[in-house]
N, C-alpha and C. Protein backbone atom coordinates (compact mmCIF):
# COMPACT_ATOMS: atom_id res chain seq x y z
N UNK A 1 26.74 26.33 -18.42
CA UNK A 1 26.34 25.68 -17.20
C UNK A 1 25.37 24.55 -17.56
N UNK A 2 25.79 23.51 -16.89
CA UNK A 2 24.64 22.17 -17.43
C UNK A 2 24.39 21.70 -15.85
N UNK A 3 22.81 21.95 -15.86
CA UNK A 3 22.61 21.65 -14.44
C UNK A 3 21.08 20.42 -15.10
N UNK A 4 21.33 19.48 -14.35
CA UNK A 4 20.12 18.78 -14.40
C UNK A 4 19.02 18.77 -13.33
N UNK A 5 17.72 19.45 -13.61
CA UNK A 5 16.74 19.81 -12.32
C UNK A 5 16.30 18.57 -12.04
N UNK A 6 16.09 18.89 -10.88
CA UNK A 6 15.23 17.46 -10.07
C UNK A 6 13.60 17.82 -10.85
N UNK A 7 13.03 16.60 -10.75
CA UNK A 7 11.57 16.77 -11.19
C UNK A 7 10.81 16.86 -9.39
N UNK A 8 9.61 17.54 -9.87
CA UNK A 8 9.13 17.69 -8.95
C UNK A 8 7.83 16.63 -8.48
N UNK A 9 7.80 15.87 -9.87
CA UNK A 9 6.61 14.54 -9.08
C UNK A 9 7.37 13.71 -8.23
N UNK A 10 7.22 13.06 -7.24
CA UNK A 10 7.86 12.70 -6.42
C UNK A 10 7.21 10.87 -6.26
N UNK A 11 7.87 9.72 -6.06
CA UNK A 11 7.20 8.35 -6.20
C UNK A 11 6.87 7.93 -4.92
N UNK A 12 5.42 7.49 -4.77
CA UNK A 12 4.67 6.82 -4.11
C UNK A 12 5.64 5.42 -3.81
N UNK A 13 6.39 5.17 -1.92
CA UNK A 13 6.80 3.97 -2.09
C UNK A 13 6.08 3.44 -0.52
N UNK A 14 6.04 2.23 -0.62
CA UNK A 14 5.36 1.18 0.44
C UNK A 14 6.48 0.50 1.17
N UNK A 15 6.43 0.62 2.31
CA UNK A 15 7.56 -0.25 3.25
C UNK A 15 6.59 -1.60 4.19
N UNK A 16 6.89 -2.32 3.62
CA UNK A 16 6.65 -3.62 4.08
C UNK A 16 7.44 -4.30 5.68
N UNK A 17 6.67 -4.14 7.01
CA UNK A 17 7.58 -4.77 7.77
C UNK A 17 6.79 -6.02 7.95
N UNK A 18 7.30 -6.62 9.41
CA UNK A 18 6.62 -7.60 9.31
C UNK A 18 5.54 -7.51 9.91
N UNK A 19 5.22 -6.63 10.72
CA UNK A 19 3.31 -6.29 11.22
C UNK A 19 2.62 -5.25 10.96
N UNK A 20 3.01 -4.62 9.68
CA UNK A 20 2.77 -3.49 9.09
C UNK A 20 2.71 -3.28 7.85
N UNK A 21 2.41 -2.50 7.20
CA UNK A 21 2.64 -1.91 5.83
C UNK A 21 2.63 -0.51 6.07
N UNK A 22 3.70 0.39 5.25
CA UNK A 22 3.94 2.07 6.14
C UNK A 22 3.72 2.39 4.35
N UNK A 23 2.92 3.44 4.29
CA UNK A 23 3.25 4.08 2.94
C UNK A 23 3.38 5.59 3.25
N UNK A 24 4.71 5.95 2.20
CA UNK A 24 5.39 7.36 2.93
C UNK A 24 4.07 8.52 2.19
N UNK A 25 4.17 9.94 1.89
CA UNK A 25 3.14 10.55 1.96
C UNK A 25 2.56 10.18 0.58
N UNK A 26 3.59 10.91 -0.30
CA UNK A 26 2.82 10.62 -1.94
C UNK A 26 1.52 9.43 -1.75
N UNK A 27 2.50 8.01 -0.67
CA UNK A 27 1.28 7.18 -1.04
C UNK A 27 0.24 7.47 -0.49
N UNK A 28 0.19 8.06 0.55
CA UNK A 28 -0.66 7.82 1.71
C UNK A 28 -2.30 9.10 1.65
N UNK A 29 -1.65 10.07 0.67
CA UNK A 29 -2.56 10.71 0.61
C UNK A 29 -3.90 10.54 0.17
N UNK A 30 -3.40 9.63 -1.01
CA UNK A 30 -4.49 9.05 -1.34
C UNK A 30 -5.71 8.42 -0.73
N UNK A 31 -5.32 8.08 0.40
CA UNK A 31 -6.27 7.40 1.55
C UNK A 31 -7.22 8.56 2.54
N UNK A 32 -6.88 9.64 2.14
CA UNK A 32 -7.16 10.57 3.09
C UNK A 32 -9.05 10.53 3.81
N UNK A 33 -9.67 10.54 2.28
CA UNK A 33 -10.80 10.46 2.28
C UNK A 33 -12.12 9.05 2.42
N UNK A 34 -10.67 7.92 2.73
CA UNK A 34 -11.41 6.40 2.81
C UNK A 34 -11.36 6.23 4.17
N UNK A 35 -12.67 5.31 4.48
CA UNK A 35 -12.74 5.07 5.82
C UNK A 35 -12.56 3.77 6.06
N UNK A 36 -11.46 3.18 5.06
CA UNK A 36 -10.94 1.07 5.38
C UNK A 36 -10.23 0.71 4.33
N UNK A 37 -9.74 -0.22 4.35
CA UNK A 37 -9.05 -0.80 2.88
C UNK A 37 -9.48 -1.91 3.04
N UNK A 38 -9.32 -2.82 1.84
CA UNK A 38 -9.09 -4.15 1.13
C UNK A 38 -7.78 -4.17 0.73
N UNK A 39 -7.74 -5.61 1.17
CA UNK A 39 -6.28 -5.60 0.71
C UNK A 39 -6.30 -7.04 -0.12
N UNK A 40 -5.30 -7.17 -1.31
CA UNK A 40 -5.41 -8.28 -2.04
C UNK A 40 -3.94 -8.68 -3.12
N UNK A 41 -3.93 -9.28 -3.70
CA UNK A 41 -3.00 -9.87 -4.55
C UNK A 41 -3.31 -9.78 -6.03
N UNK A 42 -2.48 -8.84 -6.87
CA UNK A 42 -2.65 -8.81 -8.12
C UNK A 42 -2.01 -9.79 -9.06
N UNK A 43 -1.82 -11.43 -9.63
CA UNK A 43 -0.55 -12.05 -10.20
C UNK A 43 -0.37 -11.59 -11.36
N UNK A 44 -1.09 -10.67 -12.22
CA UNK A 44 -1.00 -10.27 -13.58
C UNK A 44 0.28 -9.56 -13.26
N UNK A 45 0.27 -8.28 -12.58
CA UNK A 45 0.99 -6.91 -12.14
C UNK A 45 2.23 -7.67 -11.30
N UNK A 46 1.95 -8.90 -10.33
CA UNK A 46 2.60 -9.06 -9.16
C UNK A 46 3.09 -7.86 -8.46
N UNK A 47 1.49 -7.74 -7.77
CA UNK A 47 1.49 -6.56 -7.25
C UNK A 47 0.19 -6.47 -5.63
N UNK A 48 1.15 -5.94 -4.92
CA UNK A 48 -0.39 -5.89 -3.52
C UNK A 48 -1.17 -4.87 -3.86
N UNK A 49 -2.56 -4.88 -3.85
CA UNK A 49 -3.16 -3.91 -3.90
C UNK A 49 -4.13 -3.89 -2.50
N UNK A 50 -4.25 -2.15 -2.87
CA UNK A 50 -4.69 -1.39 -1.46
C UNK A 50 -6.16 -1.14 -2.11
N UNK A 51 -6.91 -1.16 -1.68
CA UNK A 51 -8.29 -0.56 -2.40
C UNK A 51 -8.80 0.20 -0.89
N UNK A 52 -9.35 1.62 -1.81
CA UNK A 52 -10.11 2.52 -0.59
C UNK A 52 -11.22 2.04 -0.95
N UNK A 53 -12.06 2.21 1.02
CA UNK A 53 -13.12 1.84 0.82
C UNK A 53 -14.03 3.35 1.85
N UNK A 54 -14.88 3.90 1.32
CA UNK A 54 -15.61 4.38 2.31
C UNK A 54 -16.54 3.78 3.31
N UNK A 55 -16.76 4.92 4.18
CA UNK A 55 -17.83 4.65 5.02
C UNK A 55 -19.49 4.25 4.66
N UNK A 56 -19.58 4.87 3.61
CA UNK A 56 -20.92 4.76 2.91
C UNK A 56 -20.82 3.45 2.56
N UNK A 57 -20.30 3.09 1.61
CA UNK A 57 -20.21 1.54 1.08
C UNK A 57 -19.95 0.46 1.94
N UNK A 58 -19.10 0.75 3.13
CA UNK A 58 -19.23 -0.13 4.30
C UNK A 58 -20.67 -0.41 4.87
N UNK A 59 -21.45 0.91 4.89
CA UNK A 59 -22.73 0.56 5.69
C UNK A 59 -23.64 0.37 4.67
N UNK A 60 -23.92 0.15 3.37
CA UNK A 60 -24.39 -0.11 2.30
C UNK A 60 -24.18 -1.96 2.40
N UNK A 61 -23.01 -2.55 3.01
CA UNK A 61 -22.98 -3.83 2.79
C UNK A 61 -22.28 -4.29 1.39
N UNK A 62 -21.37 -3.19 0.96
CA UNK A 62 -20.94 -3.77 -0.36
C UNK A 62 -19.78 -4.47 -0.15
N UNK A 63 -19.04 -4.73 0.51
CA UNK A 63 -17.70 -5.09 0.90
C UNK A 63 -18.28 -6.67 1.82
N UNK A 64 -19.85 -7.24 2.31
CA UNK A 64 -19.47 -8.04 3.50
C UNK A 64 -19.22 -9.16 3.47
N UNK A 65 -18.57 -9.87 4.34
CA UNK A 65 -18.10 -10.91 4.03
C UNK A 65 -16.19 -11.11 3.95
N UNK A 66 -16.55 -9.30 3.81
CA UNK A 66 -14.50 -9.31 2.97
C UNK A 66 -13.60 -8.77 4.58
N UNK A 67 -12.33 -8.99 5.05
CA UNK A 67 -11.61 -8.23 5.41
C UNK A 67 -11.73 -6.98 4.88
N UNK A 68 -11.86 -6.08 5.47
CA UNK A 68 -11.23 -4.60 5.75
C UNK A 68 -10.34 -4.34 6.57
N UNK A 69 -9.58 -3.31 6.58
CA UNK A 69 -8.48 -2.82 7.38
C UNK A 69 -7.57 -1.50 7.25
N UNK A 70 -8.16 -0.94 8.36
CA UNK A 70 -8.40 0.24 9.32
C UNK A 70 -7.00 1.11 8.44
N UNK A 71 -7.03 2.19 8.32
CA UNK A 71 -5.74 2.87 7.91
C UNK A 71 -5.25 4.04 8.25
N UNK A 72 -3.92 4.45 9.26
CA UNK A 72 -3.88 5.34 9.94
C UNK A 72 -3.44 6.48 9.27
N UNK A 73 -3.47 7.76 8.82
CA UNK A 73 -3.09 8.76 8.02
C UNK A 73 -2.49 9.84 9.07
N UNK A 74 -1.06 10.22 8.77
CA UNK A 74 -0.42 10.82 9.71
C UNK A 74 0.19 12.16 8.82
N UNK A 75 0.88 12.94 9.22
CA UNK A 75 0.80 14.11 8.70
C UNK A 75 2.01 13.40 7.28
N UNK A 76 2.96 13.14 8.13
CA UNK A 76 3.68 12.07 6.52
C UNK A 76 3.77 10.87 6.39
N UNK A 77 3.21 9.95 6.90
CA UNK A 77 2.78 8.54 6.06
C UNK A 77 1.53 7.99 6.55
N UNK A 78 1.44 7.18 5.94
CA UNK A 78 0.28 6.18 6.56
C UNK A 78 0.31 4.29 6.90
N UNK A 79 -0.45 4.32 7.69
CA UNK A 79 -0.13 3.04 7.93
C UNK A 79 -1.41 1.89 8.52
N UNK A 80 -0.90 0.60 7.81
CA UNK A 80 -2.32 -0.13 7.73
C UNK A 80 -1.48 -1.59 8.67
N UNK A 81 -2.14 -1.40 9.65
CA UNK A 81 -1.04 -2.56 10.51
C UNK A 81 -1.99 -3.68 10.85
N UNK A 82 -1.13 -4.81 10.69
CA UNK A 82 -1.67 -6.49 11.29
C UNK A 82 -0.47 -7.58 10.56
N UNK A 83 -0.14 -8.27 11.55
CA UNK A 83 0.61 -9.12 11.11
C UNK A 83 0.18 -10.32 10.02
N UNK A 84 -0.97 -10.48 10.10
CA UNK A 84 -2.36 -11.40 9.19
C UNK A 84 -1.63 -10.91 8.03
N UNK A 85 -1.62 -9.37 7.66
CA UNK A 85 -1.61 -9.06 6.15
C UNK A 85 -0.44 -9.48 5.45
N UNK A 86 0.29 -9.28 6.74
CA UNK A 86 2.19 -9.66 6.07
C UNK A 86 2.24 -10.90 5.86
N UNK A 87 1.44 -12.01 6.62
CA UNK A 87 1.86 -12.87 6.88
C UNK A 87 0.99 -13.33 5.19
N UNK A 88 -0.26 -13.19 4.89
CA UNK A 88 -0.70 -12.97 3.40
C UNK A 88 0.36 -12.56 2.31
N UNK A 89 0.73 -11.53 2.78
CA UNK A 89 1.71 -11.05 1.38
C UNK A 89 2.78 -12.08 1.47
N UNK A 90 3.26 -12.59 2.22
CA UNK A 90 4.25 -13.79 2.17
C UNK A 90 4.42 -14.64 1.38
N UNK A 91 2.68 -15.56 1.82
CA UNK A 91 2.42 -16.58 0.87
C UNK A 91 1.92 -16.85 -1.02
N UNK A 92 2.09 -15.17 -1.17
CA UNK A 92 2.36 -15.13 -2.31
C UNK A 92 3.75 -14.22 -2.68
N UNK A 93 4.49 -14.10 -2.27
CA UNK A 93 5.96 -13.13 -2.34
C UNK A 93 6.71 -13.85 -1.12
N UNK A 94 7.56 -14.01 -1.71
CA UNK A 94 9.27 -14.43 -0.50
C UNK A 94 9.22 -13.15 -0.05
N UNK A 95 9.12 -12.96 1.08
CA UNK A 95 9.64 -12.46 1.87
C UNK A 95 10.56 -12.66 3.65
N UNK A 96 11.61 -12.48 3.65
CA UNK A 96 12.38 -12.80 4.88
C UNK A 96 12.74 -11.83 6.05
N UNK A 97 12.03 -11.65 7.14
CA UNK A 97 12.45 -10.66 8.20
C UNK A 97 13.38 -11.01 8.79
N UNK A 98 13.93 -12.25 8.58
CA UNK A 98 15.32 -13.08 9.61
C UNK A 98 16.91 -12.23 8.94
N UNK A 99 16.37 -11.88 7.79
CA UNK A 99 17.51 -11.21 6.75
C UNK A 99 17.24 -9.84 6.68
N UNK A 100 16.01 -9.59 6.43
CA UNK A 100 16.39 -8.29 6.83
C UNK A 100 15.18 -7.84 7.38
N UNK A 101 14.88 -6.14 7.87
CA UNK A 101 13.96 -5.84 8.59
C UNK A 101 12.64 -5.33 8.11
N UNK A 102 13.01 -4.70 6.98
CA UNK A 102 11.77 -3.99 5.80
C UNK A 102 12.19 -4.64 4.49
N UNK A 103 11.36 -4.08 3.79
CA UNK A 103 11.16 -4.35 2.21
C UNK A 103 10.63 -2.93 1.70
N UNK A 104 11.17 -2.77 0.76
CA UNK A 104 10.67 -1.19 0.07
C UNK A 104 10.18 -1.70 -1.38
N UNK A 105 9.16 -1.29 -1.63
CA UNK A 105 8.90 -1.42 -3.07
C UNK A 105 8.05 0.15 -3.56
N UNK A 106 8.47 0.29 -5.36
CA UNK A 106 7.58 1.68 -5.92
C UNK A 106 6.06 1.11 -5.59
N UNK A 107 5.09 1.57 -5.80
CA UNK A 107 4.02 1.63 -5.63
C UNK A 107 3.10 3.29 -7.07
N UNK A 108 2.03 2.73 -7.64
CA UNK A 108 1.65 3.95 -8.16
C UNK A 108 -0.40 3.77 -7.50
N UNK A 109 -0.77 5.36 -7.75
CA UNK A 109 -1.92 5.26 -7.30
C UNK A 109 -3.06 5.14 -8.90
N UNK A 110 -3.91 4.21 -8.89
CA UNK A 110 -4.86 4.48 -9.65
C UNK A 110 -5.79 5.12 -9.43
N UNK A 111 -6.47 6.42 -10.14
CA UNK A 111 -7.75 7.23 -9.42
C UNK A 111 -9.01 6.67 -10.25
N UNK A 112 -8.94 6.38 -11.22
CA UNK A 112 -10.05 5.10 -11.70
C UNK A 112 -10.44 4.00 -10.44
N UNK A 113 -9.61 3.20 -10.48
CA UNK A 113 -10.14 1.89 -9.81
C UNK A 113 -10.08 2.45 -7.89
N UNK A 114 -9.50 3.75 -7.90
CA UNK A 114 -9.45 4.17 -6.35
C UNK A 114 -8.44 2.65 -5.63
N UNK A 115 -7.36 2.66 -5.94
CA UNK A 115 -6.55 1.61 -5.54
C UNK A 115 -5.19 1.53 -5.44
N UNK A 116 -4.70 1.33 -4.78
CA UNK A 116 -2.87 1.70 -5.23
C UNK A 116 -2.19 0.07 -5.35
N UNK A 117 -1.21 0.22 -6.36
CA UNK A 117 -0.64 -0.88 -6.81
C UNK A 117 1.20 -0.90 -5.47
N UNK A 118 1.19 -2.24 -5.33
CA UNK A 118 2.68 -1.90 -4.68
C UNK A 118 3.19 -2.91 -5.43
N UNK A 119 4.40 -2.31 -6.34
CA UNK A 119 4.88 -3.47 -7.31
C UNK A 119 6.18 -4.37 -6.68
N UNK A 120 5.87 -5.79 -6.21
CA UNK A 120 7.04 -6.49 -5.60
C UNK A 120 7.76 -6.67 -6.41
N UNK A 121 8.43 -6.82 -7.57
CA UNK A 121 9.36 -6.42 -8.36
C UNK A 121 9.41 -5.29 -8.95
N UNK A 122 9.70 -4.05 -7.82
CA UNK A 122 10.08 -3.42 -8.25
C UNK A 122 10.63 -2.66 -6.71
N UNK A 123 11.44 -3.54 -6.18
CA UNK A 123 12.06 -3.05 -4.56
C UNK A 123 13.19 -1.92 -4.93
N UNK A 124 12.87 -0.94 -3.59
CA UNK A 124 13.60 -0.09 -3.83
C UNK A 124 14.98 -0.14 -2.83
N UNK A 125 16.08 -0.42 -3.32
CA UNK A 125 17.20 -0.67 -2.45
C UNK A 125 17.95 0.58 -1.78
């Protein structure tokens, strides 16, 4: 008998619409314990990154000056919504909602930098 098992780590992926960003659970867990994100552009990686931010460091003043943005954690995904952000990830990534409706890309979490990478070349079809 030759059976090939499924693995049981399972991949962190990010769905890109156009007034949203949805990350399914793997990603989303990670956020559980942050009270905001940063959101930004990696060109090394070409990659969006999510950075958690707490509540402490918000009222500490370490972030001011920067966008933050709010992130909803649901029993299986999460989601960080504004059309601003998409409309950001655009101007550095083609992206077209006239063609189609989402965008899927892998995504991995860093627990060092507390940040998750969403890799635009690397869409999941």
């Amino acid at each position: 008998m030759d059976i090939q098992w499924f693995s049981t780590s399972m991949q962190g992926i990010a769905t890109i619409y156009d007034t949203n960003i949805t990350l399914n659970t793997v990603a989303s867990s990670n956020f559980k314990t942050f009270y905001t994100t940063l959101i930004g552009y990696e060109p090394e990686s070409n990659a969006i990154v999510i950075k958690g931010i707490t509540k402490e460091e918000i009222t500490l003043g370490l972030y001011k000056g920067l966008d933050t943005y709010p992130i909803s954690i649901k029993p299986s995904y999460g989601r960080i919504n504004g059309k601003k952000i998409v409309d950001n990830i655009v101007s550095f990534f083609p992206l077209d909602f006239s063609k189609k409706n989402y965008y899927k890309f892998k995504c991995e979490w860093s627990q060092k930098e507390r940040l998750l990478k969403i890799f635009l070349d690397r869409e999941v079809l």
